[in-house]
Protein backbone atom coordinates (compact mmCIF):
# COMPACT_ATOMS: atom_id res chain seq x y z
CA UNK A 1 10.61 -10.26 7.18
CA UNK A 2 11.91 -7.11 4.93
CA UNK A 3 15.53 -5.81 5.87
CA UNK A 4 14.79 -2.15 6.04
CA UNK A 5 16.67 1.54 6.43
CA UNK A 6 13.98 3.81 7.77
CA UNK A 7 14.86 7.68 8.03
CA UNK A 8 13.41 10.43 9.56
CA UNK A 9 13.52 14.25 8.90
CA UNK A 10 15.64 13.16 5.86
CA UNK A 11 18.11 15.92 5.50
CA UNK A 12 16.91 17.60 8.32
CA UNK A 13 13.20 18.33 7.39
CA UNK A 14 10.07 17.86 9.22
CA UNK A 15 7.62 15.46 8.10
CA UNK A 16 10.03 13.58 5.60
CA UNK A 17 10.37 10.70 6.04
CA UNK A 18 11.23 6.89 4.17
CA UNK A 19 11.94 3.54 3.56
CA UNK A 20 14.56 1.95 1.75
CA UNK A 21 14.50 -1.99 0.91
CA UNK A 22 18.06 -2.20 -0.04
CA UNK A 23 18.89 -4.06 -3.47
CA UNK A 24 15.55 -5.49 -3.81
CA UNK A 25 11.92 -3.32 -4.07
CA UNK A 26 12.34 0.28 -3.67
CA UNK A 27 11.57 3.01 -1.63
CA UNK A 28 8.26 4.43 0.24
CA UNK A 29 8.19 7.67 1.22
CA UNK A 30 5.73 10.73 2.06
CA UNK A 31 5.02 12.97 -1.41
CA UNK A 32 3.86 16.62 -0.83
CA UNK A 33 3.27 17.05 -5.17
CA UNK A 34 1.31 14.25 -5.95
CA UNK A 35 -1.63 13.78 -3.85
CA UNK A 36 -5.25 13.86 -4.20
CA UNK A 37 -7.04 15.52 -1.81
CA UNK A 38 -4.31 17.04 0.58
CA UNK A 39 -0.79 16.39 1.02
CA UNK A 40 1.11 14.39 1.52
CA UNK A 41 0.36 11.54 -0.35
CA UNK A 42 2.82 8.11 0.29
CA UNK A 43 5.12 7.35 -2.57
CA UNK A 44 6.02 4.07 -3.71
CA UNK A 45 9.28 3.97 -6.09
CA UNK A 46 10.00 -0.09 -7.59
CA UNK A 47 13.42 0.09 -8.06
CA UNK A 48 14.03 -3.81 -8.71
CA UNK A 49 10.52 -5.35 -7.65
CA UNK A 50 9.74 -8.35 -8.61
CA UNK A 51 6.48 -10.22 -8.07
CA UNK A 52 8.35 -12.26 -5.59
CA UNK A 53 9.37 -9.23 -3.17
CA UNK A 54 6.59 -6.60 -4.27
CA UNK A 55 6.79 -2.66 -2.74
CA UNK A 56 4.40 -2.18 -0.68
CA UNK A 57 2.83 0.80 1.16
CA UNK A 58 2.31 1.53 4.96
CA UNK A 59 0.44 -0.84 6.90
CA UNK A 60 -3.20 -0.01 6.97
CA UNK A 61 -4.82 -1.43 9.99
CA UNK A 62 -8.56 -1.86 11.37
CA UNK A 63 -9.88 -3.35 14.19
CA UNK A 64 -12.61 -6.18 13.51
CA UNK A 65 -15.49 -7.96 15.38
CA UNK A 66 -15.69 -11.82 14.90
CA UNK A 67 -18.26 -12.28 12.36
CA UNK A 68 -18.03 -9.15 10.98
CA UNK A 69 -16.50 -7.80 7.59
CA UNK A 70 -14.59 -4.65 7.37
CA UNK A 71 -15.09 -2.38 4.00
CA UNK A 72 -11.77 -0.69 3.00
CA UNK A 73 -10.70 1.81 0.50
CA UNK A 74 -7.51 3.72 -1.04
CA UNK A 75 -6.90 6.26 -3.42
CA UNK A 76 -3.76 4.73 -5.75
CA UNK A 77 -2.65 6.43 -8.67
CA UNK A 78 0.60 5.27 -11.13
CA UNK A 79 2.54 6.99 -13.07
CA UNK A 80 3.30 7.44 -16.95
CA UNK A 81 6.58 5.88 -16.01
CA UNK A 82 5.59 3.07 -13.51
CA UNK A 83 7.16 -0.39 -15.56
CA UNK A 84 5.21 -2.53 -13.45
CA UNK A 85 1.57 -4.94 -12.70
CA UNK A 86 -1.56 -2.71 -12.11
CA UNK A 87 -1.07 -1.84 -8.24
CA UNK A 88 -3.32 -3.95 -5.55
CA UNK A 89 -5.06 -3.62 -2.48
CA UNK A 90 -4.18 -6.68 -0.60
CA UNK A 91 -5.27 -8.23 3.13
CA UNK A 92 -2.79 -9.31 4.67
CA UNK A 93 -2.66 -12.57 6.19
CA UNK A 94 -3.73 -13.19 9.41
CA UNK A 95 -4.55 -17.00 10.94
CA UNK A 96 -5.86 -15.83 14.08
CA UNK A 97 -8.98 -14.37 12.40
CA UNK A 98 -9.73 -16.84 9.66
CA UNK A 99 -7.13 -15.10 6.58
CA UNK A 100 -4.99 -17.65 5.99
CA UNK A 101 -3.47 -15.91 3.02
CA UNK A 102 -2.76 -12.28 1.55
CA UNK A 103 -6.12 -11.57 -0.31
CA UNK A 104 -6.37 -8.99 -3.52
CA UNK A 105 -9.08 -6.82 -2.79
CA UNK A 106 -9.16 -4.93 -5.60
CA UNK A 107 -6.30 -4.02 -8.51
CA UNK A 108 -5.57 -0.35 -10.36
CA UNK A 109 -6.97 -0.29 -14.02
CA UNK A 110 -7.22 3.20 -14.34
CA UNK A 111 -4.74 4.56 -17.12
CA UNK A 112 -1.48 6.52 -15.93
CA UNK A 113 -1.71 9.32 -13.78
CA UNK A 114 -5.25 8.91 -12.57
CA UNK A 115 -6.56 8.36 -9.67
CA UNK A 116 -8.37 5.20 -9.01
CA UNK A 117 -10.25 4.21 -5.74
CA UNK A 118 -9.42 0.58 -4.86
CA UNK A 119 -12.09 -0.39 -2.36
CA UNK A 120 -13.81 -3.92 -1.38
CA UNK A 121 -14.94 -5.72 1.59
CA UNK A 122 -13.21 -9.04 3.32
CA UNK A 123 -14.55 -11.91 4.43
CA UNK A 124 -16.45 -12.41 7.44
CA UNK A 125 -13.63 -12.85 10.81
CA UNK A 126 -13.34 -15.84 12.62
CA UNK A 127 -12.27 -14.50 15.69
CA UNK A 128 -11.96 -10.24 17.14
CA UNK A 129 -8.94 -8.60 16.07
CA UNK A 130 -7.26 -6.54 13.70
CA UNK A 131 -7.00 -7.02 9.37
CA UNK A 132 -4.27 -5.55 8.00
CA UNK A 133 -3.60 -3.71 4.79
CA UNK A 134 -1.81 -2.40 2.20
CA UNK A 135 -1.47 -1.51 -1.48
CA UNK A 136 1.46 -3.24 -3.32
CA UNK A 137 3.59 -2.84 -6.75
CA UNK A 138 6.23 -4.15 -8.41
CA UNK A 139 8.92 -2.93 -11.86
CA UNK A 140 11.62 -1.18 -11.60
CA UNK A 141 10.85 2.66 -12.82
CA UNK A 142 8.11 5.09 -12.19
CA UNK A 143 5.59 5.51 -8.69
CA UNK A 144 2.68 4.43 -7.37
CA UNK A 145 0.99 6.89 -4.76
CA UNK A 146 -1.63 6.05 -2.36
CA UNK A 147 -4.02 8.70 -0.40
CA UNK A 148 -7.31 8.79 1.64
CA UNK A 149 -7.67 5.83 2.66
CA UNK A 150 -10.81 4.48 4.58
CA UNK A 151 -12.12 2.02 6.18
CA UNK A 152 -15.07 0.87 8.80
């Protein structure tokens, strides 16, 4: 697991709040500037990354039917000064319905400053339960933003 300094109502305010990997990845935190439809958006800010220990966003999660596939979706933009891979929508790994490794769904290719849906459907589950989401980055400058996210 990720050490982690999570704060709420950073310097007092409502609805701000972050996470700090320490010496590593970065920061993730809400955004009420850049955002697509409404805001807040959630800000993702590489400050060391690597594509060992990547940033990566919230977890997104959805609950799944064996045999069934699940179709997910995020808005993910970069930014001019984002040093790092395209961004990624990744599955996370989970044994207990047949994912028995984090899976790219899709990858940003848009150019800066764009928005870009990142959207694909998983594999059929082995078992009920929950898949598991998120959209990662790496570098060590710039932001990658992620909004309206769906998924069925």
């Amino acid at each position: 697991s990720r050490t982690a300094i999570r704060h709420q109502r950073v310097d007092g305010a409502t609805n701000v709040h972050k996470v700090t990997y320490p010496g590593v990845v970065g920061t993730v935190e809400y955004d009420t500037a850049v955002f697509r439809t409404a805001s807040p958006s959630e800000k993702m800010s590489p400050t060391a990354a690597t594509t060992v220990f990547r940033l990566r966003s919230a977890v997104r999660r959805v609950p799944i039917d064996s045999a069934d596939t699940v179709s997910i979706g995020a808005y993910v933009r970069k930014s001019s000064a984002y040093t790092g891979s395209n961004p990624r929508l990744i599955q996370l790994s989970n044994a207990a319905i047949g994912v028995l490794s984090d899976t790219v769904i899709a990858t940003h290719s848009a150019a800066a400053d764009t928005w870009q849906l990142l959207s694909g459907t998983t594999a059929a589950a082995s078992e009920d339960g929950v898949c598991e989401f998120v959209v990662e980055c790496d570098g060590s400058a710039g932001a990658v933003y992620t909004d309206d996210w769906s998924g069925s």
